[in-house]
PDB file of N, CA and C in Angstrom:
ATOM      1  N   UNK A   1       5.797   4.077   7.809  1.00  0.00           N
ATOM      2  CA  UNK A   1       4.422   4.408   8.141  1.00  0.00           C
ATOM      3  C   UNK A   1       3.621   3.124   8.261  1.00  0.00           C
ATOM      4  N   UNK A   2       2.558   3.396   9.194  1.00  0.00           N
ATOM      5  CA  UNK A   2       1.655   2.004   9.074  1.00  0.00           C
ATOM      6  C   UNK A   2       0.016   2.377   8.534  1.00  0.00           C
ATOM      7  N   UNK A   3      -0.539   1.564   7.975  1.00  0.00           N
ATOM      8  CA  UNK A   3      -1.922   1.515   7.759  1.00  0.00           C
ATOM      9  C   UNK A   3      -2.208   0.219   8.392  1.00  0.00           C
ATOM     10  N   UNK A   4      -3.835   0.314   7.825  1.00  0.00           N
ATOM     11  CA  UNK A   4      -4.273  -1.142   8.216  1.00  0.00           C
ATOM     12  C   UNK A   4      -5.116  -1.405   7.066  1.00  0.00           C
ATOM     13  N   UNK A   5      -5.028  -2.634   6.431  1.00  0.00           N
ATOM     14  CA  UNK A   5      -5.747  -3.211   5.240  1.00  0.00           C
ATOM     15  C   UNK A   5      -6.716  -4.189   5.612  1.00  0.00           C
ATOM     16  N   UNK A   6      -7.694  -4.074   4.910  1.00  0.00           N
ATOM     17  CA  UNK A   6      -8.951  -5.194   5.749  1.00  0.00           C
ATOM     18  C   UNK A   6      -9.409  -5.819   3.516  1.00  0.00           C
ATOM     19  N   UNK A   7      -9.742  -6.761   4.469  1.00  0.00           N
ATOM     20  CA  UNK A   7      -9.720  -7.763   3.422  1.00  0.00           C
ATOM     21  C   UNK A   7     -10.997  -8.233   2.954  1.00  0.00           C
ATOM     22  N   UNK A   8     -11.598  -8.330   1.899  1.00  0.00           N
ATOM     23  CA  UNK A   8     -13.451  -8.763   1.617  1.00  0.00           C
ATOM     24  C   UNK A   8     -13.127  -9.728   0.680  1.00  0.00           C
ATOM     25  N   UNK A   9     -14.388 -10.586   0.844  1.00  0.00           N
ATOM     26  CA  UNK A   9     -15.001 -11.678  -0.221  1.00  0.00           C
ATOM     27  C   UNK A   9     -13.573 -12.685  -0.390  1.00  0.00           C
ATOM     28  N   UNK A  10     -12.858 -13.030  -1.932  1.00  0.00           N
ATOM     29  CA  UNK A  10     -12.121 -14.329  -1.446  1.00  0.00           C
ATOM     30  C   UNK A  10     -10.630 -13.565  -0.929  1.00  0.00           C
ATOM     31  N   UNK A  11     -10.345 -12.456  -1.406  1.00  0.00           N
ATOM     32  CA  UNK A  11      -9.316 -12.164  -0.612  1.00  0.00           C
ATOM     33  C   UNK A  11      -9.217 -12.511   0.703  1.00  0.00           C
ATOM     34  N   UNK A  12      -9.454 -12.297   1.447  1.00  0.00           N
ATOM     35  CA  UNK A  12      -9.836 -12.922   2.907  1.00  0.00           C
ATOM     36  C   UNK A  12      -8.944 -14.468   2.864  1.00  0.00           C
ATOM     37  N   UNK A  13      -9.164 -15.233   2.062  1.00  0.00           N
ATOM     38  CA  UNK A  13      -8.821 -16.527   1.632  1.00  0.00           C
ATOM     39  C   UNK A  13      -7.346 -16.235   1.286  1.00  0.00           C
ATOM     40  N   UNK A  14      -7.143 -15.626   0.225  1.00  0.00           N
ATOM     41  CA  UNK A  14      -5.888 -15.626  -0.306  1.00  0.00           C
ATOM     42  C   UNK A  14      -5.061 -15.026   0.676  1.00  0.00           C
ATOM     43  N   UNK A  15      -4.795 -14.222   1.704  1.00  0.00           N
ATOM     44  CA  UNK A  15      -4.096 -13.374   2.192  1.00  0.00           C
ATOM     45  C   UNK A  15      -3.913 -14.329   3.660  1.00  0.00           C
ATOM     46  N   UNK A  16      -5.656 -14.828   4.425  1.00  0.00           N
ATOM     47  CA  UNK A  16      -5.693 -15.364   5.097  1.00  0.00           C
ATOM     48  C   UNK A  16      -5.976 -15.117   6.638  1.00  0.00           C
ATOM     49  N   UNK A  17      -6.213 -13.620   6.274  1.00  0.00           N
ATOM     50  CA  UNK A  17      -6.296 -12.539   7.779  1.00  0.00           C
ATOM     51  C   UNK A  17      -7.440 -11.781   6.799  1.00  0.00           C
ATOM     52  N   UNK A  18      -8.686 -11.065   8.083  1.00  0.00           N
ATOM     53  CA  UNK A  18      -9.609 -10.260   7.189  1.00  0.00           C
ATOM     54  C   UNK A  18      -8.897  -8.670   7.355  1.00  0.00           C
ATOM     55  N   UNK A  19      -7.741  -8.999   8.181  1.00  0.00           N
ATOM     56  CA  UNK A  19      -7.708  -7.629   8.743  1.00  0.00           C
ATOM     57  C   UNK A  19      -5.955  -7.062   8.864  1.00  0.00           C
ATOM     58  N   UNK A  20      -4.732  -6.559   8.510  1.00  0.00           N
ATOM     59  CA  UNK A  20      -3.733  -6.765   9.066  1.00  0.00           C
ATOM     60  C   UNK A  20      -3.054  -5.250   9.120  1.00  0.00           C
ATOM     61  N   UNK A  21      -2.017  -4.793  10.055  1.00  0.00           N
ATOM     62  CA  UNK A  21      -1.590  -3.481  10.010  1.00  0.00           C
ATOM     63  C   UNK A  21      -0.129  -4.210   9.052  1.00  0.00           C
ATOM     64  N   UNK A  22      -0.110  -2.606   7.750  1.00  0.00           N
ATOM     65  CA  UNK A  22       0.673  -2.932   6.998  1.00  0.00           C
ATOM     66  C   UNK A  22       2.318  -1.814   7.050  1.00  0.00           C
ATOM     67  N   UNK A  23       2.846  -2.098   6.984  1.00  0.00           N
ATOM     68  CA  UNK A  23       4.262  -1.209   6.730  1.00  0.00           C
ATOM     69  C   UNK A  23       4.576  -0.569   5.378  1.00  0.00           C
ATOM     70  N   UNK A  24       4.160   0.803   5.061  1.00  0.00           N
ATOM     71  CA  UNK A  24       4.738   0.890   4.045  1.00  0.00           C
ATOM     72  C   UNK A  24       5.672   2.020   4.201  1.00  0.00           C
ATOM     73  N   UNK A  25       6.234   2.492   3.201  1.00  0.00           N
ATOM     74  CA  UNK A  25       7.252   4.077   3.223  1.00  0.00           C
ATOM     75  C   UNK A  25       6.459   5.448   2.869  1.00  0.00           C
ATOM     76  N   UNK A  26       6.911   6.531   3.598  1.00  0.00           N
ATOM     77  CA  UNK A  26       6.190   7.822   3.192  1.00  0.00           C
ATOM     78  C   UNK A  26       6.309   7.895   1.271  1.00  0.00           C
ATOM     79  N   UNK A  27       4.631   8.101   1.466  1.00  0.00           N
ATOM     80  CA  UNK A  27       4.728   9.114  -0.523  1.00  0.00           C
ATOM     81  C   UNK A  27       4.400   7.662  -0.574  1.00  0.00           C
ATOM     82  N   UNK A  28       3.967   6.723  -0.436  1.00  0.00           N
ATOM     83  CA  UNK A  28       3.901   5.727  -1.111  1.00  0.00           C
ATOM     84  C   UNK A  28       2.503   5.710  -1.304  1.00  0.00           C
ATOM     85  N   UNK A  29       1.833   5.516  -3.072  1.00  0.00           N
ATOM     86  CA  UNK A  29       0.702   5.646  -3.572  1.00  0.00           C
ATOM     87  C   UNK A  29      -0.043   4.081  -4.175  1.00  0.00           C
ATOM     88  N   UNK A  30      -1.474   4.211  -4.366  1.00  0.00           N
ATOM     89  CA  UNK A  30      -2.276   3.092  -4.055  1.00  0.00           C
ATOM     90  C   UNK A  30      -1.665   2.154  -5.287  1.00  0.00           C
ATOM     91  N   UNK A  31      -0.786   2.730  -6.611  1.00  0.00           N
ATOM     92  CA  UNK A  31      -0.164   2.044  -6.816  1.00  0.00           C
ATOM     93  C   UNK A  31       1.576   0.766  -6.446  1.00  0.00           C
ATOM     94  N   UNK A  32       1.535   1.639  -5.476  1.00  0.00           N
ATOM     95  CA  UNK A  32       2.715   1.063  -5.154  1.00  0.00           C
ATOM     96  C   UNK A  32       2.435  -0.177  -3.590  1.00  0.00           C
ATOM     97  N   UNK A  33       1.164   0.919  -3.497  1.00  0.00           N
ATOM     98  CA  UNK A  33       0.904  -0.673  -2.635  1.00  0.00           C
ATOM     99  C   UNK A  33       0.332  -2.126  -2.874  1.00  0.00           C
ATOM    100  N   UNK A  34      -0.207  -1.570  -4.099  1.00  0.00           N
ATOM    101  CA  UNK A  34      -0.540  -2.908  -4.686  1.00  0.00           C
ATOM    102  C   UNK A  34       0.498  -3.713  -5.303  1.00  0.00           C
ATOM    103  N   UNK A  35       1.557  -3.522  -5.498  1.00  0.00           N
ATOM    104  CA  UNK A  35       3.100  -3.845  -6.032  1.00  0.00           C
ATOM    105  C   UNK A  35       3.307  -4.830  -4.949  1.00  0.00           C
ATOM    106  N   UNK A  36       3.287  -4.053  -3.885  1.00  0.00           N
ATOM    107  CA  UNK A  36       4.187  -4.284  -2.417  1.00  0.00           C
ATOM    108  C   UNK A  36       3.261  -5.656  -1.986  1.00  0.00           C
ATOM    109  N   UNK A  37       2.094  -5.700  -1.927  1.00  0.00           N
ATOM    110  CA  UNK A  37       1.039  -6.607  -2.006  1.00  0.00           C
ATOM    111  C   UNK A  37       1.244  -8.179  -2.835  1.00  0.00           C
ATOM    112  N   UNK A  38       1.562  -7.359  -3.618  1.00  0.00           N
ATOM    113  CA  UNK A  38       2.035  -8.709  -5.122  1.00  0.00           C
ATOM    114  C   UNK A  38       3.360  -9.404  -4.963  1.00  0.00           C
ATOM    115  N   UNK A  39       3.786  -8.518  -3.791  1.00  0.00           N
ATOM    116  CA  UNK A  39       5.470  -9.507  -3.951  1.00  0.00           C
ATOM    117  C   UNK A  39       5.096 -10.120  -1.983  1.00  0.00           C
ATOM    118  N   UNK A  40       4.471  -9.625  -1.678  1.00  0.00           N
ATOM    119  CA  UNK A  40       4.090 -10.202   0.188  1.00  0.00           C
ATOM    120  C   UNK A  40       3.259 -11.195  -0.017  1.00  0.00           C
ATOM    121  N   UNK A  41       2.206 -11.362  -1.101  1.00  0.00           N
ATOM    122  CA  UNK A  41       0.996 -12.104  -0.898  1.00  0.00           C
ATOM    123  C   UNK A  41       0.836 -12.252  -2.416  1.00  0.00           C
ATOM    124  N   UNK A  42       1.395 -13.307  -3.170  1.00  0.00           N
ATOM    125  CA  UNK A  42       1.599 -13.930  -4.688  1.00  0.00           C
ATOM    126  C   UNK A  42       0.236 -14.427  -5.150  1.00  0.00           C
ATOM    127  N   UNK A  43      -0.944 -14.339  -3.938  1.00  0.00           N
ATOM    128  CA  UNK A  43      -1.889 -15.017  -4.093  1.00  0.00           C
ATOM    129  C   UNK A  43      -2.515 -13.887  -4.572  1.00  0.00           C
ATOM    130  N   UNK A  44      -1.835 -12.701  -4.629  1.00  0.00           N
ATOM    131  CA  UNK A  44      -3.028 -11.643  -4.963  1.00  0.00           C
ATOM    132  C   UNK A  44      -2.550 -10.807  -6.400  1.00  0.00           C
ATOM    133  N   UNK A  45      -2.131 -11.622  -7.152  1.00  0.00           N
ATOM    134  CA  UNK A  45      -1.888 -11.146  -8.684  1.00  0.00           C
ATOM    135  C   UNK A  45      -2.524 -10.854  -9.195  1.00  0.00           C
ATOM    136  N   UNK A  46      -3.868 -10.837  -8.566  1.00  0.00           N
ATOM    137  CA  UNK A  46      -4.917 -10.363  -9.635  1.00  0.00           C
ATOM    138  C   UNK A  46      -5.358  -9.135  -8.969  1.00  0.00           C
ATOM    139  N   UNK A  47      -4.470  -7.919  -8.118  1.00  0.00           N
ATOM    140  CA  UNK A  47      -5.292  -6.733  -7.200  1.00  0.00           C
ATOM    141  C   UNK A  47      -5.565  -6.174  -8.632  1.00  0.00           C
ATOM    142  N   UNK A  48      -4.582  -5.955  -9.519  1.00  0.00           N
ATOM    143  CA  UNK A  48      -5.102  -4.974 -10.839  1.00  0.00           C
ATOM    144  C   UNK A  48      -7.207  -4.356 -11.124  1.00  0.00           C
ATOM    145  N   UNK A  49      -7.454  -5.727 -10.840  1.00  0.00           N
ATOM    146  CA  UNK A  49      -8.915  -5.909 -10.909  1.00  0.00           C
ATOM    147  C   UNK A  49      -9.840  -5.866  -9.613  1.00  0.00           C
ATOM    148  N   UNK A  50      -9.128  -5.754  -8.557  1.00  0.00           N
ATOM    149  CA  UNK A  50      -9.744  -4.825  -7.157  1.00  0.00           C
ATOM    150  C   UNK A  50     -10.195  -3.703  -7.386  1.00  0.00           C
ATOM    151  N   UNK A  51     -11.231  -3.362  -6.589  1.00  0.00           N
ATOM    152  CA  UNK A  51     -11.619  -2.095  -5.563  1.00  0.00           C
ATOM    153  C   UNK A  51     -10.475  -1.977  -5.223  1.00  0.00           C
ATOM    154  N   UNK A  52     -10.198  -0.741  -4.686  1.00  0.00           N
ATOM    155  CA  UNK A  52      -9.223  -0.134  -3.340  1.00  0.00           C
ATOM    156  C   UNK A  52     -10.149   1.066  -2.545  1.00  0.00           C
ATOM    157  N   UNK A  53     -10.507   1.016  -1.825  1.00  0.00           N
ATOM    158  CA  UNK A  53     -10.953   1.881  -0.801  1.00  0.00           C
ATOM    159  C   UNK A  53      -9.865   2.379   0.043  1.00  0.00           C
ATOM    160  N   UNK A  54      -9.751   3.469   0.396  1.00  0.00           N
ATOM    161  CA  UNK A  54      -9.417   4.385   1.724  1.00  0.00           C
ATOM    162  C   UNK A  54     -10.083   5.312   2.427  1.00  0.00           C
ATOM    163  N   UNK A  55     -10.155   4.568   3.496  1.00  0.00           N
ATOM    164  CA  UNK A  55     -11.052   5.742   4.159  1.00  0.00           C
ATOM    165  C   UNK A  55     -12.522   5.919   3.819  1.00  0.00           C
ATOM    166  N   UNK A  56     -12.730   4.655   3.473  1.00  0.00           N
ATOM    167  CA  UNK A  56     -13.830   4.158   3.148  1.00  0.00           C
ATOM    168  C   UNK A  56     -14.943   5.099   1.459  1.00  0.00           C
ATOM    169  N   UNK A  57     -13.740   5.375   1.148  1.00  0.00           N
ATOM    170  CA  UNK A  57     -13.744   6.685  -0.493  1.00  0.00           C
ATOM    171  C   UNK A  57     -12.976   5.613  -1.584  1.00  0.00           C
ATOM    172  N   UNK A  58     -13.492   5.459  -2.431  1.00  0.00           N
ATOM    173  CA  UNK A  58     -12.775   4.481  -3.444  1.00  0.00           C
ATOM    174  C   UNK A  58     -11.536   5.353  -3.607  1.00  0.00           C
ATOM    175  N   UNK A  59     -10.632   4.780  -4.272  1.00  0.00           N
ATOM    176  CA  UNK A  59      -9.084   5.650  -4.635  1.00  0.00           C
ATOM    177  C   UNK A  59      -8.800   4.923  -5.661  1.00  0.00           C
ATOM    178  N   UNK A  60      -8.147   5.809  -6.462  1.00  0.00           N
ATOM    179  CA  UNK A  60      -7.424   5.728  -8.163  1.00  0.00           C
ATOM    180  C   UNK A  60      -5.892   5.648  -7.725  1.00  0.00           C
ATOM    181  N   UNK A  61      -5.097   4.836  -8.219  1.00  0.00           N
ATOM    182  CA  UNK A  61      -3.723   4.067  -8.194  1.00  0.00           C
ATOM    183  C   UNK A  61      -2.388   5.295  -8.110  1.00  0.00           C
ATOM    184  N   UNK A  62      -3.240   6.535  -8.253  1.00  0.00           N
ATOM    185  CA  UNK A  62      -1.994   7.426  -7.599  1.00  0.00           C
ATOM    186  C   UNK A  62      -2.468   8.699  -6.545  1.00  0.00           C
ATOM    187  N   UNK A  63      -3.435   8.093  -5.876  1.00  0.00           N
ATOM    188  CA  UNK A  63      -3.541   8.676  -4.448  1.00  0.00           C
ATOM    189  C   UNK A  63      -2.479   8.304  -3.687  1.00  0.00           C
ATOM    190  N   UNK A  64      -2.018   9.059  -2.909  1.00  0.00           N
ATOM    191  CA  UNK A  64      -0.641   8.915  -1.873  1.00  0.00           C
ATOM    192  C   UNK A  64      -1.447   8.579  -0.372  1.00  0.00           C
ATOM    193  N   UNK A  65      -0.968   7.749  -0.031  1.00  0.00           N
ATOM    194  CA  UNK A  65      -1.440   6.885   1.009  1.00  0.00           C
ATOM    195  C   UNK A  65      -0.803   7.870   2.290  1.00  0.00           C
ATOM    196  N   UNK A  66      -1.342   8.002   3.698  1.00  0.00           N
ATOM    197  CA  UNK A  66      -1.191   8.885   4.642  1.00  0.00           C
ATOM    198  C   UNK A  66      -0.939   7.981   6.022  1.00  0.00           C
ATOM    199  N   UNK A  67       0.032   7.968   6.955  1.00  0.00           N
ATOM    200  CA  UNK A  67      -0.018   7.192   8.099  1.00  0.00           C
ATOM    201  C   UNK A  67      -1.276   6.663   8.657  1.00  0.00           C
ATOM    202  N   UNK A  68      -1.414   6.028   9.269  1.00  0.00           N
ATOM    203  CA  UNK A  68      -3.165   5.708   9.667  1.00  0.00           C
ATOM    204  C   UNK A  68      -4.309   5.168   8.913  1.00  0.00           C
ATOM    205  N   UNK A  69      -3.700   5.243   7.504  1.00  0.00           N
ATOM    206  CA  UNK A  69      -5.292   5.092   6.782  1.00  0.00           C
ATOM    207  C   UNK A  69      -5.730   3.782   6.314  1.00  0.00           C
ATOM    208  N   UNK A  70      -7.079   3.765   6.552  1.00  0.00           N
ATOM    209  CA  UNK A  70      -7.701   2.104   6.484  1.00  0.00           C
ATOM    210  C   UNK A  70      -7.802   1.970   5.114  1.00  0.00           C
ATOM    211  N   UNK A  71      -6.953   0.975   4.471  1.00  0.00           N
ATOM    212  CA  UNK A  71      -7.300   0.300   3.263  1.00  0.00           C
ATOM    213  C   UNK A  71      -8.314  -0.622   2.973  1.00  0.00           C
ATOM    214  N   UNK A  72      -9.220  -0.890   2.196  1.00  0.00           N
ATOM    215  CA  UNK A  72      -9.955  -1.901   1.539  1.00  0.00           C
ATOM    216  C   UNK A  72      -9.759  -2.384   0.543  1.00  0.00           C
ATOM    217  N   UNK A  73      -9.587  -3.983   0.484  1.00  0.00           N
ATOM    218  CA  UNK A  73      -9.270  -4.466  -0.622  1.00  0.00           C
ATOM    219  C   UNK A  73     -10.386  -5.254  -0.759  1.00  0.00           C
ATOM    220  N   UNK A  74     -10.978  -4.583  -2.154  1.00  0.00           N
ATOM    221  CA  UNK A  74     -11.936  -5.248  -2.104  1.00  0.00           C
ATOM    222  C   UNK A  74     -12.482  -5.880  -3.835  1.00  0.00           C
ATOM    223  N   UNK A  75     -12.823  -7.174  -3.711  1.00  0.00           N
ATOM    224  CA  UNK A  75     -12.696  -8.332  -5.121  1.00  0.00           C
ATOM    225  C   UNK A  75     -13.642  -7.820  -5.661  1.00  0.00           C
ATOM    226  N   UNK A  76     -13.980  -8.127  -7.333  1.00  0.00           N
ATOM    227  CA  UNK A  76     -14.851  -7.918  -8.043  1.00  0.00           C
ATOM    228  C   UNK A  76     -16.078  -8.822  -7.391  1.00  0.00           C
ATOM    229  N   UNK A  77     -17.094  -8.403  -7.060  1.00  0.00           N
ATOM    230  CA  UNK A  77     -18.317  -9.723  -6.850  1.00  0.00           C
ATOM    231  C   UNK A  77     -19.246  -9.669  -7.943  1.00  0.00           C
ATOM    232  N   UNK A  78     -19.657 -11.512  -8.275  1.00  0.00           N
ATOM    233  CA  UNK A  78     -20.757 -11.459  -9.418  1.00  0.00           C
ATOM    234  C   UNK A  78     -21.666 -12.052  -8.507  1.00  0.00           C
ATOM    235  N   UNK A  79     -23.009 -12.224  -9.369  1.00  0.00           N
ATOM    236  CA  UNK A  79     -24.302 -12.576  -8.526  1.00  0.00           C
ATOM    237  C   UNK A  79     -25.554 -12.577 -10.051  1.00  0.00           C
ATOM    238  N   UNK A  80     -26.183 -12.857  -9.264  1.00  0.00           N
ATOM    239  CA  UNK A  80     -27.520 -13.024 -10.068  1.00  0.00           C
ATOM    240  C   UNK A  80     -29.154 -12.505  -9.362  1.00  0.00           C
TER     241      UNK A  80
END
């Protein structure tokens, strides 16, 4: 199956694309893509502490991901 993952704030940096279509396997859930993430892109050991958006709806680590669907990965931001 494919999605597409779009990338915010320093992720963008670490990954290096804001935007990329990803490959994963059917049944595969927002935990397992963040796995799959961690062994493609070492720069992103820290998703644990991401947002994940789909479909522009935040998602909890065992939503099952669906052909087509737009991921957001998105970093903690601080500010003042």
């Amino acid at each position: 199956m494919k999605i597409q993952l779009l990338f915010f704030g320093i992720t963008t940096d670490l990954v290096g694309e804001n935007s990329i279509n990803f490959k994963i396997t059917k049944n595969t859930t927002i935990k397992g893509l963040k796995e799959a993430l961690i062994t493609d892109y070492s720069a992103l050991k820290n998703i644990a502490d991401f947002a994940i958006a789909v479909n522009e709806e935040y998602a909890e680590d065992d939503l099952v991901l669906k052909e087509n669907d737009v991921v957001a990965i998105i970093p903690p931001v601080s500010g003042g």
